[in-house]
N, C-alpha and C. Protein backbone atom coordinates (compact mmCIF):
# COMPACT_ATOMS: atom_id res chain seq x y z
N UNK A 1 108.46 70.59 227.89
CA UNK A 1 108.76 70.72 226.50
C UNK A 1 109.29 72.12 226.17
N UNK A 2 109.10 73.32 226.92
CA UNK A 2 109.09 74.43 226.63
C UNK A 2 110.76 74.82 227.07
N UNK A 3 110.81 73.90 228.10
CA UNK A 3 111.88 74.05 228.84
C UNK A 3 113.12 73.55 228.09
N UNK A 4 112.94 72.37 227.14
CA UNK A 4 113.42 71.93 226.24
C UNK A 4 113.88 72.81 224.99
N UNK A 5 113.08 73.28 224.13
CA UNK A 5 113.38 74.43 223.60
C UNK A 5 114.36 75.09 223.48
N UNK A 6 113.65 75.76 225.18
CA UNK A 6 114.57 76.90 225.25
C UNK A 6 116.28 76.72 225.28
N UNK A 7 116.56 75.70 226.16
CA UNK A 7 117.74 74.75 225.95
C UNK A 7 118.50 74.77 224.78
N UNK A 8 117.57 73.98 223.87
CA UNK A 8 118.27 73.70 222.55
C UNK A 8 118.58 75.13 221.94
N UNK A 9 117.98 76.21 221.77
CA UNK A 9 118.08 77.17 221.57
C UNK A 9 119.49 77.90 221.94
N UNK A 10 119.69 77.99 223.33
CA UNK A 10 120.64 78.14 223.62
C UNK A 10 121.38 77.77 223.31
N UNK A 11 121.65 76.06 223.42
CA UNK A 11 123.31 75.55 222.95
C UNK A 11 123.31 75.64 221.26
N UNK A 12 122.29 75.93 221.02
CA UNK A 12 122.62 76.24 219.06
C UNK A 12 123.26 77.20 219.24
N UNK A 13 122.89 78.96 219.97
CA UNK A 13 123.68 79.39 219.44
C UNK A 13 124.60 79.34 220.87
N UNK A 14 124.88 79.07 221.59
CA UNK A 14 126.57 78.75 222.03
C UNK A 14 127.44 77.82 221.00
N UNK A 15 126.80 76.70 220.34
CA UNK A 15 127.65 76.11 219.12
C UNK A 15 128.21 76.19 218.08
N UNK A 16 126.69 77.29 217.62
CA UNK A 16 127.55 78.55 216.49
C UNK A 16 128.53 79.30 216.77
N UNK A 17 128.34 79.79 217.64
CA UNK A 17 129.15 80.77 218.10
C UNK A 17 130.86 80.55 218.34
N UNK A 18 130.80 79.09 218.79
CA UNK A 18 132.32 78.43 218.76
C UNK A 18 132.67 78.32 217.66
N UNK A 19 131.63 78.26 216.49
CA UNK A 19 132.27 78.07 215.00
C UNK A 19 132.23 78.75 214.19
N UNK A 20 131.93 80.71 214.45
CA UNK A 20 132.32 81.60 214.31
C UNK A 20 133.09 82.08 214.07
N UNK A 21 134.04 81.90 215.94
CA UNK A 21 135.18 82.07 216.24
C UNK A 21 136.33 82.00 215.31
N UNK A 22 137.37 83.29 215.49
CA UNK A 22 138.05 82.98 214.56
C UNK A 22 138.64 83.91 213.18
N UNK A 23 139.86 83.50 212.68
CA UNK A 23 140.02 84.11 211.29
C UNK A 23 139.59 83.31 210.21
N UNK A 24 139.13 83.76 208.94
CA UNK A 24 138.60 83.05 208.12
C UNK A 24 139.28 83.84 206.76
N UNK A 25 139.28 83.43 206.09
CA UNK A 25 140.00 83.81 204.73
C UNK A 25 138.82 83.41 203.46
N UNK A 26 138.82 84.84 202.56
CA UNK A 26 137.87 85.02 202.17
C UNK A 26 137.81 84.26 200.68
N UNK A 27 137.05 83.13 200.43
CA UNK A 27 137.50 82.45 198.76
C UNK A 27 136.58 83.06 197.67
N UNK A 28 135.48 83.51 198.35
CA UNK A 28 134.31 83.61 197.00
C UNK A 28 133.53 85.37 197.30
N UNK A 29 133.00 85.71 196.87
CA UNK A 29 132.57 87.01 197.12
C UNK A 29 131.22 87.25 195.70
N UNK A 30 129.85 87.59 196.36
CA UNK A 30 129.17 87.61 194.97
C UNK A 30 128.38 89.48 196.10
N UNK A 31 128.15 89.97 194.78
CA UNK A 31 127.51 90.96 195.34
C UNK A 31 125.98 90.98 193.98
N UNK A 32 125.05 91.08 194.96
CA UNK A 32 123.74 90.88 193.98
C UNK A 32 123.30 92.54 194.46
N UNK A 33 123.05 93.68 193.33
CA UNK A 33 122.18 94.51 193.47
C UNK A 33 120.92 94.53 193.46
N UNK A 34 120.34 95.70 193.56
CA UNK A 34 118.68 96.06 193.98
C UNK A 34 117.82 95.26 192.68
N UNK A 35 119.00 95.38 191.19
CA UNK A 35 117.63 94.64 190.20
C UNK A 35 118.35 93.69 189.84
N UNK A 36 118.94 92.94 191.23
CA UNK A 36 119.05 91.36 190.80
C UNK A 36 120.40 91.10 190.45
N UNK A 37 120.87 91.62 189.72
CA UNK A 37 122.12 91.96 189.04
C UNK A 37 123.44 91.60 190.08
N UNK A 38 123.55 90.33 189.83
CA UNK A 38 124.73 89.09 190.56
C UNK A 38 126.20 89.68 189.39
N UNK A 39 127.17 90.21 190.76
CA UNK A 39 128.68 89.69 190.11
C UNK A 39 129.45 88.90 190.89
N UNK A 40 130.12 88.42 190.39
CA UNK A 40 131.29 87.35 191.46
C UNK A 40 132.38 87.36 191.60
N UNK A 41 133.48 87.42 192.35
CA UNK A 41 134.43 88.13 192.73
C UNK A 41 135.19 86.85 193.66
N UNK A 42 136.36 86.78 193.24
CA UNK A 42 137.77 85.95 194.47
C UNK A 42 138.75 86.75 195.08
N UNK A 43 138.14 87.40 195.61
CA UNK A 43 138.87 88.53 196.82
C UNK A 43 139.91 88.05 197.32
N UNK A 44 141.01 88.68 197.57
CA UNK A 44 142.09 88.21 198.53
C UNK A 44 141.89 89.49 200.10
N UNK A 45 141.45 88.75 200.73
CA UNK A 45 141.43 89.28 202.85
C UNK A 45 140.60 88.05 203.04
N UNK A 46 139.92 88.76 204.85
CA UNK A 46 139.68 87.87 205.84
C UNK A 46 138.37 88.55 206.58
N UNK A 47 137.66 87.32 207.10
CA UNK A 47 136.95 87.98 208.06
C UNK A 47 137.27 87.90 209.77
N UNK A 48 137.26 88.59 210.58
CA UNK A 48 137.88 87.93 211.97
C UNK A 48 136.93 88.55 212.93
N UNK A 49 136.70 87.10 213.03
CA UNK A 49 135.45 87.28 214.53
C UNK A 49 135.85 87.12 215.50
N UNK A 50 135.95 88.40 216.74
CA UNK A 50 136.25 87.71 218.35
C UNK A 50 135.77 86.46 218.69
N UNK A 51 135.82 86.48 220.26
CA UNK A 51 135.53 85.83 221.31
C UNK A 51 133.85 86.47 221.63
N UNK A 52 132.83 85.55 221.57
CA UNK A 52 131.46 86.18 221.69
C UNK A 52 131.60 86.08 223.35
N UNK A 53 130.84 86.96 223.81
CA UNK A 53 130.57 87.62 224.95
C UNK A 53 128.93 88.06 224.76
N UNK A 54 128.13 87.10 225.45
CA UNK A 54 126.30 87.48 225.71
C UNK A 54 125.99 87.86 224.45
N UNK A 55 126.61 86.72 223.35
CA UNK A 55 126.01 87.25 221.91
C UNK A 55 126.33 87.98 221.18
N UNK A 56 127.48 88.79 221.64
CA UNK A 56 127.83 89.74 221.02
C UNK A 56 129.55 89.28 220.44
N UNK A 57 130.15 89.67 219.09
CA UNK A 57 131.40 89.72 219.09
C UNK A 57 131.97 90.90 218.42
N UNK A 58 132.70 91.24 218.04
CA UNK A 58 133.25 92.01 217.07
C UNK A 58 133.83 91.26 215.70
N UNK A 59 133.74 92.39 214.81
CA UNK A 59 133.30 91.52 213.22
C UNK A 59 134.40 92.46 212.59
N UNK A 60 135.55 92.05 211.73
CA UNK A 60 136.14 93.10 210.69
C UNK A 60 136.69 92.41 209.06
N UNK A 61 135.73 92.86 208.51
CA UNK A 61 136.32 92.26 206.77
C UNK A 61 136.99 93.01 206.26
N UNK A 62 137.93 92.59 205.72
CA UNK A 62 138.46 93.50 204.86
C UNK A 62 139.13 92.97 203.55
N UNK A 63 138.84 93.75 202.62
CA UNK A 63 138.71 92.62 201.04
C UNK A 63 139.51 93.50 200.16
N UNK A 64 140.10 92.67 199.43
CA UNK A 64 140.21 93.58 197.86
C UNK A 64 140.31 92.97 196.89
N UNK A 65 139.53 93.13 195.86
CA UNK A 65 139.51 92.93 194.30
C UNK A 65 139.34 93.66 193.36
N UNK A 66 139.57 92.81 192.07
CA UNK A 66 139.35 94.03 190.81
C UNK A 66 137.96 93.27 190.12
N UNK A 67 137.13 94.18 189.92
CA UNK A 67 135.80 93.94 189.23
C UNK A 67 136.02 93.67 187.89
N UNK A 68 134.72 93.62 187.09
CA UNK A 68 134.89 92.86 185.57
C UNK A 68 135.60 94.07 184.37
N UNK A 69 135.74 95.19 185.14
CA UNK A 69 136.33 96.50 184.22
C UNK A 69 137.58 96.76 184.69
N UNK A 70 138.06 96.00 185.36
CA UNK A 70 139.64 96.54 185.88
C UNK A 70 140.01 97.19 187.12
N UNK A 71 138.86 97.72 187.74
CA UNK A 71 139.15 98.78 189.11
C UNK A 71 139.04 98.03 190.10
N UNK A 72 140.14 98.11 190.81
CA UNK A 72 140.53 97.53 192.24
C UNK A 72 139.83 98.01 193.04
N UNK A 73 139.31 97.58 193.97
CA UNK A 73 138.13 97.91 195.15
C UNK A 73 138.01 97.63 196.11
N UNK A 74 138.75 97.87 197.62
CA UNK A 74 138.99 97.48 198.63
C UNK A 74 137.63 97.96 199.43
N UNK A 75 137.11 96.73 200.27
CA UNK A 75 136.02 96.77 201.19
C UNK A 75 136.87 96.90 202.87
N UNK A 76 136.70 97.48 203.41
CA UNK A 76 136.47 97.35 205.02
C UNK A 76 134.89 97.30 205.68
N UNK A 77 134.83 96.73 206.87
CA UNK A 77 133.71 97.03 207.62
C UNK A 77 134.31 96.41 208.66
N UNK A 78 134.08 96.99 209.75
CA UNK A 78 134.91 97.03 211.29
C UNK A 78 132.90 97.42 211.92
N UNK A 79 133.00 96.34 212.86
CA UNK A 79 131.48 96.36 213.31
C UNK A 79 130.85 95.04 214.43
N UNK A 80 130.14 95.44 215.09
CA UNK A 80 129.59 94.82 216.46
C UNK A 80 128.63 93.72 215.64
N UNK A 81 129.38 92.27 215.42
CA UNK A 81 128.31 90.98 215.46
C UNK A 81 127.34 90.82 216.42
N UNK A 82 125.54 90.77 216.65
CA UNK A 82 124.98 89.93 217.31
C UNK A 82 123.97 89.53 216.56
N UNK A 83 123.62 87.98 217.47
CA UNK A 83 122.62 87.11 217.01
C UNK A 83 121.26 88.27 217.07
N UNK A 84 120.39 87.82 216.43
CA UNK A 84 119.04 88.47 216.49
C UNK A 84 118.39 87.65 216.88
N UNK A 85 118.43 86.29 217.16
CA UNK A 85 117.83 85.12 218.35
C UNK A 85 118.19 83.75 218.67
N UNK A 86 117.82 83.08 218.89
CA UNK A 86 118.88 82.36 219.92
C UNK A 86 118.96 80.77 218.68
N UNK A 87 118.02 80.85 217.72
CA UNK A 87 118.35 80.40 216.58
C UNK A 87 119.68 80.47 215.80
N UNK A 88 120.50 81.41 216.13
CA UNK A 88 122.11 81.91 215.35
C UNK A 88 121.94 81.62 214.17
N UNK A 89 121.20 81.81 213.73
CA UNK A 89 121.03 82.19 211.88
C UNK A 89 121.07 83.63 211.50
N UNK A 90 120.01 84.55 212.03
CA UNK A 90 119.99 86.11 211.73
C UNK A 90 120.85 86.84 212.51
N UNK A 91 121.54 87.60 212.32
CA UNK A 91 122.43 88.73 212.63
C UNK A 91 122.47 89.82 212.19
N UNK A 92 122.78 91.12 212.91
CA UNK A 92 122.90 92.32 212.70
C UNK A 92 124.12 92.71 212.97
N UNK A 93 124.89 93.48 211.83
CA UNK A 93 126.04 93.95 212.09
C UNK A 93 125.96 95.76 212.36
N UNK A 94 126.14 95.88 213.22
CA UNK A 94 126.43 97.48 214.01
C UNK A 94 127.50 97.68 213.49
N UNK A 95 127.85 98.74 212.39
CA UNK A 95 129.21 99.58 211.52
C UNK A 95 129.68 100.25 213.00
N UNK A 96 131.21 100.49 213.27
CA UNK A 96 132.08 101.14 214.04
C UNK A 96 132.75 102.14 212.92
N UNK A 97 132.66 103.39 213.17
CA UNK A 97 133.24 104.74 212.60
C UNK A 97 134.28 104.40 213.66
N UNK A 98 135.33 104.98 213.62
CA UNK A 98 136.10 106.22 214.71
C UNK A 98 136.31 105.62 216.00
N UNK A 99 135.85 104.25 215.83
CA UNK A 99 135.70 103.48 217.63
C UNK A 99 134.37 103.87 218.36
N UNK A 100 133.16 103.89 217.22
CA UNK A 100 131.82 104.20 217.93
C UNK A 100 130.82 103.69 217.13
N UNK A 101 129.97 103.14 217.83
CA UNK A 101 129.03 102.37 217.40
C UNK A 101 128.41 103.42 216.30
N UNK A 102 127.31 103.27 214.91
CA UNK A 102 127.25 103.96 214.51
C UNK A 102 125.43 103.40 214.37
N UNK A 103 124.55 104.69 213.66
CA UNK A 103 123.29 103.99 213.31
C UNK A 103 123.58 102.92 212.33
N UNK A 104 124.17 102.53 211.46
CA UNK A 104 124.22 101.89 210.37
C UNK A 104 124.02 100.44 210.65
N UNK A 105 122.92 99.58 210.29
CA UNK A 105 122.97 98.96 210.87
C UNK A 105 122.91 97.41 209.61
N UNK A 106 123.62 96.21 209.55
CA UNK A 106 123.46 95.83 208.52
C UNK A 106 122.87 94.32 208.91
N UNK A 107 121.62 93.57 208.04
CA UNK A 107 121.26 92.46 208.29
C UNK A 107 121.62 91.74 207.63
N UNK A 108 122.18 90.06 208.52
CA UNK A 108 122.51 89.27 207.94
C UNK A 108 122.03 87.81 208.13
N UNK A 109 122.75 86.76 207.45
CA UNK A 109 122.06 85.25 207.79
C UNK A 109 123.20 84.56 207.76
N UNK A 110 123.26 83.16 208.44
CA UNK A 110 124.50 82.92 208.38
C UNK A 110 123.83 81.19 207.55
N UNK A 111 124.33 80.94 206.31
CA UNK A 111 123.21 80.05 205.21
C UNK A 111 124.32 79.02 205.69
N UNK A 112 125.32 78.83 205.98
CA UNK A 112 125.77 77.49 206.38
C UNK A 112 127.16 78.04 207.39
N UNK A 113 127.62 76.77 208.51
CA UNK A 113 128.68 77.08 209.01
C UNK A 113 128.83 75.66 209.74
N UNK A 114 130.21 75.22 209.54
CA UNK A 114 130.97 73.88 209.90
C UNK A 114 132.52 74.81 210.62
N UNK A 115 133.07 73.70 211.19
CA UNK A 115 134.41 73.90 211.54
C UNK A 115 135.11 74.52 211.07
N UNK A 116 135.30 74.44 209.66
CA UNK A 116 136.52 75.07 209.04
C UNK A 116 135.83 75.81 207.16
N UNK A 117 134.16 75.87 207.24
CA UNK A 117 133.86 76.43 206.17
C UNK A 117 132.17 77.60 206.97
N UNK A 118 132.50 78.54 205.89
CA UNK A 118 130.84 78.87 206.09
C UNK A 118 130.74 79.94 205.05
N UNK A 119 129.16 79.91 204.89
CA UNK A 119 128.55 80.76 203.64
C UNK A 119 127.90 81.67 204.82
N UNK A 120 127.97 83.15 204.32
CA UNK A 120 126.64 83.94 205.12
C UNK A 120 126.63 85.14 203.91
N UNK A 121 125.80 85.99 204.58
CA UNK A 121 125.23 86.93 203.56
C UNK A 121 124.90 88.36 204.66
N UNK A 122 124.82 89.33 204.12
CA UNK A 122 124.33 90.93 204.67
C UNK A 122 124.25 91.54 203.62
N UNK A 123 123.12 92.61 203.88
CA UNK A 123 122.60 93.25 203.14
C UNK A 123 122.49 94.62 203.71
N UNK A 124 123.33 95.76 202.87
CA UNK A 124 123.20 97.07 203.35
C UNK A 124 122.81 98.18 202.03
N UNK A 125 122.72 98.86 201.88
CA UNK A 125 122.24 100.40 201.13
C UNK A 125 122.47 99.77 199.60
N UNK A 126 123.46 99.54 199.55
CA UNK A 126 124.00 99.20 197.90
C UNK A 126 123.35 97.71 197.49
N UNK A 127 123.01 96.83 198.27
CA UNK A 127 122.19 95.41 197.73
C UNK A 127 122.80 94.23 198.64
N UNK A 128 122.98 93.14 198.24
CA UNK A 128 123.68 91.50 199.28
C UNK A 128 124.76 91.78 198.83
N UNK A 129 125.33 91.29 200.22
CA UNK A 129 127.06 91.03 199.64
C UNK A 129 127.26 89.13 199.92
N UNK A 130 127.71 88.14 199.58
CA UNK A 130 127.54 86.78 200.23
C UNK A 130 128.43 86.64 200.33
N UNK A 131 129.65 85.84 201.24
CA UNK A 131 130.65 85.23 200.92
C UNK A 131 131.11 83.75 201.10
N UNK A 132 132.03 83.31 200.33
CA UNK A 132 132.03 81.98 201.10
C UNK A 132 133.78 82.31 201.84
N UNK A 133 133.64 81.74 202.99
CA UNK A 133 134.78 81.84 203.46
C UNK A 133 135.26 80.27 203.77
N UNK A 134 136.40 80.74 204.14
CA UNK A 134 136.89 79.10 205.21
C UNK A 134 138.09 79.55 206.13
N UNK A 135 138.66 78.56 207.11
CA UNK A 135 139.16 78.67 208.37
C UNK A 135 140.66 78.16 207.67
């Protein structure tokens, strides 16, 4: 039974991981701060996930919109995807400065993912960011 498990475990996240893969184009964008405080946002960029390698891929968003006052606000984050267990729901994104891993380290969940749609979420210094993307 144990042996079983561990199995399924595995091919979850080898399955996620194929449905990762990929460019994704960004439709929805909500950012919730520290007191709760939800805005929502239709960004025009992408997110693009390598080829995973032992769990690991490389991750780069890059967004821009204008908030509810007018100011345009371009996001980057260029950063090392891995699972945090073999479940492929939790993830940690490792920020890349300069072409170097950095301390910064950001946690995430991935709340749904199909072929050609997925919702996930991370959370760093400033509050959640969620997005919905698709393929």
């Amino acid at each position: 039974m144990v042996l079983t498990l561990l199995i399924t475990g595995c091919n979850k996240e080898k399955r996620t991981s194929k449905k990762l893969e990929g460019n994704w184009s960004i439709v929805k964008y909500q950012f919730t701060n520290s007191n709760g405080f939800s805005e929502y946002y239709y960004p025009t960029g992408n997110v693009i996930i390598s080829k995973f390698s032992s769990g690991k891929s490389s991750f780069r968003l890059t967004s821009n919109y204008t908030n509810n006052i007018g100011n345009s606000t371009q996001k980057n984050v260029d950063a090392q995807f891995e699972f945090k267990n073999k479940d492929a729901e939790y993830y940690t994104l490792n920020q890349i400065v300069d072409g170097a891993l950095t301390d910064s380290i950001f946690d995430g969940r991935i709340l749904i993912v199909t072929k050609d749609e997925m919702r996930t979420e991370f959370t760093d210094s400033q509050g959640r960011h969620t997005y919905l993307l698709s393929k």
